[in-house]
C-alpha atoms as a PDB file:
ATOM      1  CA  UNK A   1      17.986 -22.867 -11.423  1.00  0.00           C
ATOM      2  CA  UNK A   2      16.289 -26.013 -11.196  1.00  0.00           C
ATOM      3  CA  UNK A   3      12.924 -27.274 -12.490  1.00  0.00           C
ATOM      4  CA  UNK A   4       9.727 -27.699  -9.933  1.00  0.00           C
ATOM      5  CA  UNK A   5       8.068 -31.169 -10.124  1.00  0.00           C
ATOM      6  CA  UNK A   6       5.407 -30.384  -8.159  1.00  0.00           C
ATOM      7  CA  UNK A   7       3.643 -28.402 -11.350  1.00  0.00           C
ATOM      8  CA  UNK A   8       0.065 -26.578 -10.733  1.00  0.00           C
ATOM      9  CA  UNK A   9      -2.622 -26.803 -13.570  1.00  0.00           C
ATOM     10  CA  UNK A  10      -2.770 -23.266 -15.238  1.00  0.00           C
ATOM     11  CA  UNK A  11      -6.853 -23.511 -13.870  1.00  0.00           C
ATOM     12  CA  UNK A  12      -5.680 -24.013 -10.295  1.00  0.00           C
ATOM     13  CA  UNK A  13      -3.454 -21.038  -9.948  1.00  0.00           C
ATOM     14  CA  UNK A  14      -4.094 -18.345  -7.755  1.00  0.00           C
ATOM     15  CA  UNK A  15      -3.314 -15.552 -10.089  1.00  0.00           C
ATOM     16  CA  UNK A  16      -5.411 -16.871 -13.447  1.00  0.00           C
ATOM     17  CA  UNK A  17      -7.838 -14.239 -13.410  1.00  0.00           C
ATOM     18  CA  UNK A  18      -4.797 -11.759 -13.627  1.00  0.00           C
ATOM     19  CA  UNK A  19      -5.096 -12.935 -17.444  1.00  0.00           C
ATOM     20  CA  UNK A  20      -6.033 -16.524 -18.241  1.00  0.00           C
ATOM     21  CA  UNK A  21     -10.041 -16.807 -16.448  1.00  0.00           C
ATOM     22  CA  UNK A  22     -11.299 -16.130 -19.913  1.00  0.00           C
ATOM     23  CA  UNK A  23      -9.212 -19.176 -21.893  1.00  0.00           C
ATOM     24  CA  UNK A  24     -11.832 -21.958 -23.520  1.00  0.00           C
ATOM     25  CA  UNK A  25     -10.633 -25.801 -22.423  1.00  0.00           C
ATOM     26  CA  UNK A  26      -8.342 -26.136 -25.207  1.00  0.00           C
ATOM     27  CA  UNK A  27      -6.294 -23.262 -25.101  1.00  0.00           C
ATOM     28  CA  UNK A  28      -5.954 -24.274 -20.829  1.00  0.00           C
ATOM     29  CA  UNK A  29      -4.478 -27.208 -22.217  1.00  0.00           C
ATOM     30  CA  UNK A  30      -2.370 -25.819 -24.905  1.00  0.00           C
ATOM     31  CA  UNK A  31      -0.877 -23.233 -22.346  1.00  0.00           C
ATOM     32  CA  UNK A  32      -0.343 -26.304 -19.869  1.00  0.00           C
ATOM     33  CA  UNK A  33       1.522 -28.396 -22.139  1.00  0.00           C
ATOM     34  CA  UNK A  34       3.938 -25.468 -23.423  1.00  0.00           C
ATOM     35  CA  UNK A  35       4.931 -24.074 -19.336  1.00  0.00           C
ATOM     36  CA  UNK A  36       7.145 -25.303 -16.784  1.00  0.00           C
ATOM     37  CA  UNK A  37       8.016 -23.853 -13.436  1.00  0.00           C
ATOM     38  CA  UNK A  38      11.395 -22.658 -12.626  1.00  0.00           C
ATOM     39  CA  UNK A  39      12.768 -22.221  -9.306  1.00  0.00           C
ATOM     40  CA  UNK A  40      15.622 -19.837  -8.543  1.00  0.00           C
ATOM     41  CA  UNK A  41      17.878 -19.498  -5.876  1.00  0.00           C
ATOM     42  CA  UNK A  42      18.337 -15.914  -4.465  1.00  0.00           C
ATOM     43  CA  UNK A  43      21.274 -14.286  -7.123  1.00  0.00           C
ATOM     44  CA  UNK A  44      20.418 -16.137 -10.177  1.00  0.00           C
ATOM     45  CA  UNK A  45      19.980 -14.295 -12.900  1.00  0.00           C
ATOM     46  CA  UNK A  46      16.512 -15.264 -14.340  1.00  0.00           C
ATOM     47  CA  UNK A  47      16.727 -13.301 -17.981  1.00  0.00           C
ATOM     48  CA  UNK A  48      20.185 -11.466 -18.866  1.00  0.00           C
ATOM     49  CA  UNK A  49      19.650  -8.265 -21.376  1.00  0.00           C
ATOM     50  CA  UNK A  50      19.886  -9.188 -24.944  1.00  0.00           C
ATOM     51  CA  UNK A  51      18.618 -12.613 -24.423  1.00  0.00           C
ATOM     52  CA  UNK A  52      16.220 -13.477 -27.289  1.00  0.00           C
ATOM     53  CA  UNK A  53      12.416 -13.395 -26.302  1.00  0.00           C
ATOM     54  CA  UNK A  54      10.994 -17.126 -26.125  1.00  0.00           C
ATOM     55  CA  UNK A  55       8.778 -16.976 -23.402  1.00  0.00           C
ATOM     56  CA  UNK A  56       6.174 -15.702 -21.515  1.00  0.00           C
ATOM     57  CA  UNK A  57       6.918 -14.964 -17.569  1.00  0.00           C
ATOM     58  CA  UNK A  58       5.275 -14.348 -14.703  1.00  0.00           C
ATOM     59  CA  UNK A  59       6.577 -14.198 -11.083  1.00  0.00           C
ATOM     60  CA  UNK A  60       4.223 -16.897  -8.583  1.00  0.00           C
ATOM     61  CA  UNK A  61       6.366 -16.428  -5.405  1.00  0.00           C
ATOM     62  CA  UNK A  62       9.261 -14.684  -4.350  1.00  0.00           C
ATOM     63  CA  UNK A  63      10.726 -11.599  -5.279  1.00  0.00           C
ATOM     64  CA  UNK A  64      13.085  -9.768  -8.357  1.00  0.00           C
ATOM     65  CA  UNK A  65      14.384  -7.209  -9.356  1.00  0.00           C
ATOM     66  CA  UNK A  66      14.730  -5.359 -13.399  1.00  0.00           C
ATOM     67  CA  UNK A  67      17.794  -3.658 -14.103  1.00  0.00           C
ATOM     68  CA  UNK A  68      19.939  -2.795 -17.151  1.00  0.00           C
ATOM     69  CA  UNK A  69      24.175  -2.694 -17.288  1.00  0.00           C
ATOM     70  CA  UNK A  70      25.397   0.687 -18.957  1.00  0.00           C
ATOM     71  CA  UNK A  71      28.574   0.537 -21.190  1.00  0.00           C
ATOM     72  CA  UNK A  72      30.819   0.643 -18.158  1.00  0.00           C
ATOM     73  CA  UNK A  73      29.566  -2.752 -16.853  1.00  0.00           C
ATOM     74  CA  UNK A  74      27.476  -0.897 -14.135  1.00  0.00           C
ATOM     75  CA  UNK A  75      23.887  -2.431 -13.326  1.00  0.00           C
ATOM     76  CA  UNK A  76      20.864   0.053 -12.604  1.00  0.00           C
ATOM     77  CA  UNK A  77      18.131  -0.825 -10.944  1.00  0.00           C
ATOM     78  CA  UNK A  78      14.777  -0.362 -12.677  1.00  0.00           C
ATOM     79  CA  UNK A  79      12.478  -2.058 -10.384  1.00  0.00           C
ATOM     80  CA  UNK A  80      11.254  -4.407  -7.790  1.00  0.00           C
ATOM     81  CA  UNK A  81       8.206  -6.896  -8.239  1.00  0.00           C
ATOM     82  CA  UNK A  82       6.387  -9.406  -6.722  1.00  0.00           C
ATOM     83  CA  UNK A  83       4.194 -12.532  -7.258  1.00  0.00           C
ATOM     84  CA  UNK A  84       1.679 -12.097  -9.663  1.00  0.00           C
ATOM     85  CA  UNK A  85       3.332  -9.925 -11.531  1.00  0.00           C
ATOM     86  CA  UNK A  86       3.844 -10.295 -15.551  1.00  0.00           C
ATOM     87  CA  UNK A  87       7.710  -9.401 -15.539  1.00  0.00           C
ATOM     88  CA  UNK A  88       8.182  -9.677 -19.605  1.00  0.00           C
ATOM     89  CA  UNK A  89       4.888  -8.720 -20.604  1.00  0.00           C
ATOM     90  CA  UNK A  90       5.938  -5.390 -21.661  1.00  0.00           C
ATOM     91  CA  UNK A  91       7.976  -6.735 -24.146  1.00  0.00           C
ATOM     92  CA  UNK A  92       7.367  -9.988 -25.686  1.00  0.00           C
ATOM     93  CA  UNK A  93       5.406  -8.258 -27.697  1.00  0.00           C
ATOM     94  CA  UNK A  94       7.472  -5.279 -29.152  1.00  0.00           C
ATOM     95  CA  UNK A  95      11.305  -6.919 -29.265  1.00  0.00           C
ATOM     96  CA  UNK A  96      12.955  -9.636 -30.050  1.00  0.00           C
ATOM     97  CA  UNK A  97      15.536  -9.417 -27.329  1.00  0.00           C
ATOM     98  CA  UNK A  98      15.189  -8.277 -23.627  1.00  0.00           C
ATOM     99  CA  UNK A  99      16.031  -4.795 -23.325  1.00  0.00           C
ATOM    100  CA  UNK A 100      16.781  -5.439 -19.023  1.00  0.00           C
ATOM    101  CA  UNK A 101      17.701  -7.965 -16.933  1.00  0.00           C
ATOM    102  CA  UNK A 102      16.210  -9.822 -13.988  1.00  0.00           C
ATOM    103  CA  UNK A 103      17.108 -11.774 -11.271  1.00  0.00           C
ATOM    104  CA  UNK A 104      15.769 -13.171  -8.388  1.00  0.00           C
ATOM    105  CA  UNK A 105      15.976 -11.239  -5.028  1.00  0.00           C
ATOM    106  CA  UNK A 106      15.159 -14.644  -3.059  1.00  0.00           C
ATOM    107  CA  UNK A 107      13.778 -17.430  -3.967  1.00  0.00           C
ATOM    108  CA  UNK A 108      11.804 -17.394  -6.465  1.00  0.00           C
ATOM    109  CA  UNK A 109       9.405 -19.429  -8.569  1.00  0.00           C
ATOM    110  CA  UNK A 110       8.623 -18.525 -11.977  1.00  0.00           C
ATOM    111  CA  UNK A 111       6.198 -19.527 -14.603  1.00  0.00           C
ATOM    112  CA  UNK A 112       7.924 -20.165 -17.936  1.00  0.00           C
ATOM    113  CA  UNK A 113       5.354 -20.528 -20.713  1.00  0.00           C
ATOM    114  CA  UNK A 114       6.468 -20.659 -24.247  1.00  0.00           C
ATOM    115  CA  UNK A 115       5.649 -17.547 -26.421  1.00  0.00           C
ATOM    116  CA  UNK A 116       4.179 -19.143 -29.004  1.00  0.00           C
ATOM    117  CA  UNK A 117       1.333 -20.832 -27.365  1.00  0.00           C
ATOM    118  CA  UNK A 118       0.552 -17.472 -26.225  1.00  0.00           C
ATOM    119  CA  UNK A 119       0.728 -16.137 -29.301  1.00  0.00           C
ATOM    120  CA  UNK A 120      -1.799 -19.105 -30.628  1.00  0.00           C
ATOM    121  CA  UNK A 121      -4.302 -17.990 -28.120  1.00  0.00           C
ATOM    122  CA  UNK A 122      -4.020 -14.146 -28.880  1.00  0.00           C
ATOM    123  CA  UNK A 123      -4.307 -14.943 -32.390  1.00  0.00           C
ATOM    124  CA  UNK A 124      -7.714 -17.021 -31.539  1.00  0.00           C
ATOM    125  CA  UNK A 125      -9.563 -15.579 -28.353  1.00  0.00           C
ATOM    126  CA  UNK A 126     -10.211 -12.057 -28.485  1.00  0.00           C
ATOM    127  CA  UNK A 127     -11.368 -11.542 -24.773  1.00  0.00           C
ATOM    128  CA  UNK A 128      -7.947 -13.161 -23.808  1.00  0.00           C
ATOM    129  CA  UNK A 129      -5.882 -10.414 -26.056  1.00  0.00           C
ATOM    130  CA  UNK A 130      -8.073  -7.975 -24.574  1.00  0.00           C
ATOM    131  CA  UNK A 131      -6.774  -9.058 -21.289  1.00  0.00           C
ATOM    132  CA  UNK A 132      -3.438  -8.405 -22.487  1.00  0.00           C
ATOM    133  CA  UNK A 133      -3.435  -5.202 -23.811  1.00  0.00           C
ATOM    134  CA  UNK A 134      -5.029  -4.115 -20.469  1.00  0.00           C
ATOM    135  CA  UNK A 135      -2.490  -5.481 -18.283  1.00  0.00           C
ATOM    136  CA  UNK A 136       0.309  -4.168 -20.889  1.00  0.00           C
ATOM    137  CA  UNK A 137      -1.286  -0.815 -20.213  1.00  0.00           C
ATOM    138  CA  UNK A 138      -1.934  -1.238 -16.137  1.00  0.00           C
ATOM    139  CA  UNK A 139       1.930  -2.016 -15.944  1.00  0.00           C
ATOM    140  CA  UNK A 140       2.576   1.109 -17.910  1.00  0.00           C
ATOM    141  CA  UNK A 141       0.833   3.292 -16.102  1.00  0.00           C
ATOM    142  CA  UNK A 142       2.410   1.677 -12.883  1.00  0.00           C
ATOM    143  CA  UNK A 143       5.716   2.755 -14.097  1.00  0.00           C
ATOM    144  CA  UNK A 144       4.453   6.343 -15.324  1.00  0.00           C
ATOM    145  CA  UNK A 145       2.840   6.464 -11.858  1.00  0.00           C
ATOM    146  CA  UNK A 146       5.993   5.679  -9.656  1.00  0.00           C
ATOM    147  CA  UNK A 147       8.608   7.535 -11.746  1.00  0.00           C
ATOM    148  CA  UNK A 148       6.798  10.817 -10.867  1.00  0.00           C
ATOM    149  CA  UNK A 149       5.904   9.567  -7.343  1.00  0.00           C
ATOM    150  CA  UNK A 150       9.437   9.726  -6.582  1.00  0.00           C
ATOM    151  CA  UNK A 151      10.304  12.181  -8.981  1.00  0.00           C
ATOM    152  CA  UNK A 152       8.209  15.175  -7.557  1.00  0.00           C
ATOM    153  CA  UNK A 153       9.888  13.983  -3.689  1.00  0.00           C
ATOM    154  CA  UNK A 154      12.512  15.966  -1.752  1.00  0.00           C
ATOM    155  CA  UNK A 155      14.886  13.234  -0.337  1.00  0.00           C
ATOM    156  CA  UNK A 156      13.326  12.393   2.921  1.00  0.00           C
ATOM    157  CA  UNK A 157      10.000  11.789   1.233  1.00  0.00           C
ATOM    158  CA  UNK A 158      11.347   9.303  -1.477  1.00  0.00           C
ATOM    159  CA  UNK A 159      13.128   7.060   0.675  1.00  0.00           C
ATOM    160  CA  UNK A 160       9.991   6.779   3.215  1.00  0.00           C
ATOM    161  CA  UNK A 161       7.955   5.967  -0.355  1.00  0.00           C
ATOM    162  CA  UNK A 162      10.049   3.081  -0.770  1.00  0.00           C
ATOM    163  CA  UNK A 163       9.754   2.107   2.704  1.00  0.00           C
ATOM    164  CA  UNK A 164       6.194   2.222   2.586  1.00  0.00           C
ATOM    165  CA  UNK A 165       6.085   0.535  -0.323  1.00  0.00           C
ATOM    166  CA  UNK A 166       8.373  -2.668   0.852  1.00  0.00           C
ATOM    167  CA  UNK A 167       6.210  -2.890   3.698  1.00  0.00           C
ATOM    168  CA  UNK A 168       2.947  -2.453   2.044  1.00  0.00           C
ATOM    169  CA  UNK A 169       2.729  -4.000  -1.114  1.00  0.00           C
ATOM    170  CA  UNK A 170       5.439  -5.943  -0.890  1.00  0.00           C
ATOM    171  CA  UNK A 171       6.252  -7.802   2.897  1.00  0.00           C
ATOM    172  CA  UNK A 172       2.938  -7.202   3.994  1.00  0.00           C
ATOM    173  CA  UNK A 173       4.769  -6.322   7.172  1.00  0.00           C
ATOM    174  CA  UNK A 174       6.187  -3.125   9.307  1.00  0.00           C
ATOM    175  CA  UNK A 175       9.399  -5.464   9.684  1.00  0.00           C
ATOM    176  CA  UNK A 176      11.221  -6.990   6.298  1.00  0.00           C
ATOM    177  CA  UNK A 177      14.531  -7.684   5.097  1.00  0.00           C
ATOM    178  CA  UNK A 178      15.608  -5.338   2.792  1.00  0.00           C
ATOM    179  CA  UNK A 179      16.213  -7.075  -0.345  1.00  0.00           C
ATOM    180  CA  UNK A 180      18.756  -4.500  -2.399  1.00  0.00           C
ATOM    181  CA  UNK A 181      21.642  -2.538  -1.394  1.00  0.00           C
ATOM    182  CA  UNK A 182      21.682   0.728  -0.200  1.00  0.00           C
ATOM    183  CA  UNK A 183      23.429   1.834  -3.741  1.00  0.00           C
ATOM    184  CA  UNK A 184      20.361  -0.022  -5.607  1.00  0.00           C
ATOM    185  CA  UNK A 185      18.340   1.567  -3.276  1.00  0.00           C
ATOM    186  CA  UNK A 186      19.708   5.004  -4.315  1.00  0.00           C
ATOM    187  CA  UNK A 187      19.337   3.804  -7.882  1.00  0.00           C
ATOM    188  CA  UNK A 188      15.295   3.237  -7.563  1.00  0.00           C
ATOM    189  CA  UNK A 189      14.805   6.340  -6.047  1.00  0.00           C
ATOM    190  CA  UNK A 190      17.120   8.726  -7.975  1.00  0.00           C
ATOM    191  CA  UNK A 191      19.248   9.525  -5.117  1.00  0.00           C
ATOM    192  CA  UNK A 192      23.111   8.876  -4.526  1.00  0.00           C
ATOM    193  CA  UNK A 193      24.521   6.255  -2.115  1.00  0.00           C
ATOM    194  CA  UNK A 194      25.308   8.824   0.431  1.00  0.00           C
ATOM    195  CA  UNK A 195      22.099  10.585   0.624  1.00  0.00           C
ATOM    196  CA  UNK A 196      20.513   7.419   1.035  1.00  0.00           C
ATOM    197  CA  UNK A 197      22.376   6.127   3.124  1.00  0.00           C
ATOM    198  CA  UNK A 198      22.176   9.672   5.461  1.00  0.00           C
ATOM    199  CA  UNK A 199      18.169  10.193   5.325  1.00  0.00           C
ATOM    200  CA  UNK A 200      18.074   5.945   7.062  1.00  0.00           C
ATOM    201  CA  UNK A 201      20.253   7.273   9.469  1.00  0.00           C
ATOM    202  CA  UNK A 202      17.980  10.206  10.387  1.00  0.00           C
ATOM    203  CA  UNK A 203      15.239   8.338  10.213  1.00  0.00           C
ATOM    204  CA  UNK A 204      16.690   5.959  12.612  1.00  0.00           C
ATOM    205  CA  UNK A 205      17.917   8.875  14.904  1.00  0.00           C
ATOM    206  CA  UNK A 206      14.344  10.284  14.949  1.00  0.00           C
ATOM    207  CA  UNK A 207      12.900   6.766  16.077  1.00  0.00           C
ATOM    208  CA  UNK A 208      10.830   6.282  12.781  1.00  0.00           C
ATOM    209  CA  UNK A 209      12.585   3.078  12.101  1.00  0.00           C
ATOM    210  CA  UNK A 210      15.352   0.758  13.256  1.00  0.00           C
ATOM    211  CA  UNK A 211      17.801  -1.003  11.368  1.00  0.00           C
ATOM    212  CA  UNK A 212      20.239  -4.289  12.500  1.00  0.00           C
ATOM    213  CA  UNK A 213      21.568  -4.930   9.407  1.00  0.00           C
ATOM    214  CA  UNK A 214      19.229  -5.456   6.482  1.00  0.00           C
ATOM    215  CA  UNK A 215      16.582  -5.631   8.773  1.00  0.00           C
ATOM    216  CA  UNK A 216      14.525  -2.746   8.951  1.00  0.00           C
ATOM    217  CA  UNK A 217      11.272  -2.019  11.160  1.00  0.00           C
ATOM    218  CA  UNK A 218       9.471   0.279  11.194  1.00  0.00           C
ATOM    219  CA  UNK A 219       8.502   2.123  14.346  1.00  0.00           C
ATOM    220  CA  UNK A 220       6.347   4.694  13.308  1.00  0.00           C
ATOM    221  CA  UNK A 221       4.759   3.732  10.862  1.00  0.00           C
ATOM    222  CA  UNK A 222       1.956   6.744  10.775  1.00  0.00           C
ATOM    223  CA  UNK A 223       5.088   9.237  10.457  1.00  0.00           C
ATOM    224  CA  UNK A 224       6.604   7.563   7.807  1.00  0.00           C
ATOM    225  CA  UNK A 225       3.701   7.236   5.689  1.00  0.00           C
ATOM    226  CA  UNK A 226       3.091  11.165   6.471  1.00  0.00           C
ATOM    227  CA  UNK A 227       6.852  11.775   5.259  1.00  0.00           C
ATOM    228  CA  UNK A 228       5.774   9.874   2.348  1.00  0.00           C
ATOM    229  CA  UNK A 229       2.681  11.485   1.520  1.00  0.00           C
ATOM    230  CA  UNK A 230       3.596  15.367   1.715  1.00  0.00           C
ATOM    231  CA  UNK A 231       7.665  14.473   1.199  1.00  0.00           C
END
């Protein structure tokens, strides 16, 4: 991890009406002067699981991934999110230590702002907590929403989900590098290794997508999104 020294004013970023378009001058400032922006190299663990809350995080560019480690040492993979996402925001709040880890999936830069100058502008500017407690809700309901997505799937349909979903909302493209293993893969979408591992295959076979490695494109991409759908 390193520190970025090219640092954007809270006012200039992209994603401030996410949350922050409603913050008076002072509390801009008192956010700026309590942030910094992180960069992490593809690997690095950003937050580990029992580290004590402190800050305030959300995800500008590049890409992560949430997971917990059971008792045996063994991570599971929780989820997969992308710029302008709020990756802590579901618990800074409730917890005084992370309940799930993250790390960075590429490179990543993330803004680090200290809790309590969020805190101080909760406490003062009602709009602003407003803004959290609808975002805490909109990420809920995101989770709610995908869990039975891929929970009411057979297998075929839940691994063309999260192929539609890498290429939609998160690549923007029909051609991406597939940023987890095939076991974490699995792990997202309830499924074993094997299975997983046997519906890319077919799906490969039956000229829906090809795959050279990690790379995977998509060749049909109407199909897939059917598969998807009614899967």
């Amino acid at each position: 991890m390193r520190i970025s020294n090219d640092i954007e004013s809270c006012k200039a970023c992209v994603y401030r009406q996410l949350l922050f378009g409603d913050l008076t001058e002072s509390e801009y400032e008192l956010i700026n002067q309590a942030r910094t922006e992180k960069i992490f190299r593809r690997g690095e663990v950003i937050i580990r699981e029992n580290d004590p809350i402190d800050s305030f995080l959300y995800l500008r560019k590049g890409l992560i991934k949430l997971y917990k480690t059971d008792e045996h040492g063994k991570d599971h993979l929780i989820s997969i999110n992308k710029p302008g996402d709020f990756v802590s925001l579901l618990s800074i709040f409730s917890n005084q230590n992370s309940h799930y880890s993250i790390a960075a999936l590429e490179e990543t830069l993330v803004c680090d702002v200290h809790l309590d100058a969020i805190k101080q502008a909760v406490s003062t500017n009602s709009t602003f907590a407003l803004r959290i407690l609808n975002r805490m809700s909109h990420i809920s309901d995101e989770v709610i929403v995908n869990r039975f997505e891929i929970a009411r799937k057979q297998i075929k349909g839940r691994v063309a989900y999260i192929l539609v979903f890498l290429a939609d909302q998160i690549y923007k493209s029909q051609e991406f590098r597939m940023p987890i293993t095939r076991r974490e893969l699995g792990e997202l979408i309830s499924m074993t290794t094997e299975n997983t591992i046997r519906t890319l295959s077919e799906f490969r076979k039956d000229g829906i997508i090809d795959m050279d490695g990690r790379i995977i494109k998509i060749m049909d991409y109407k199909r897939l999104a059917n598969i998807s759908k009614t899967g």
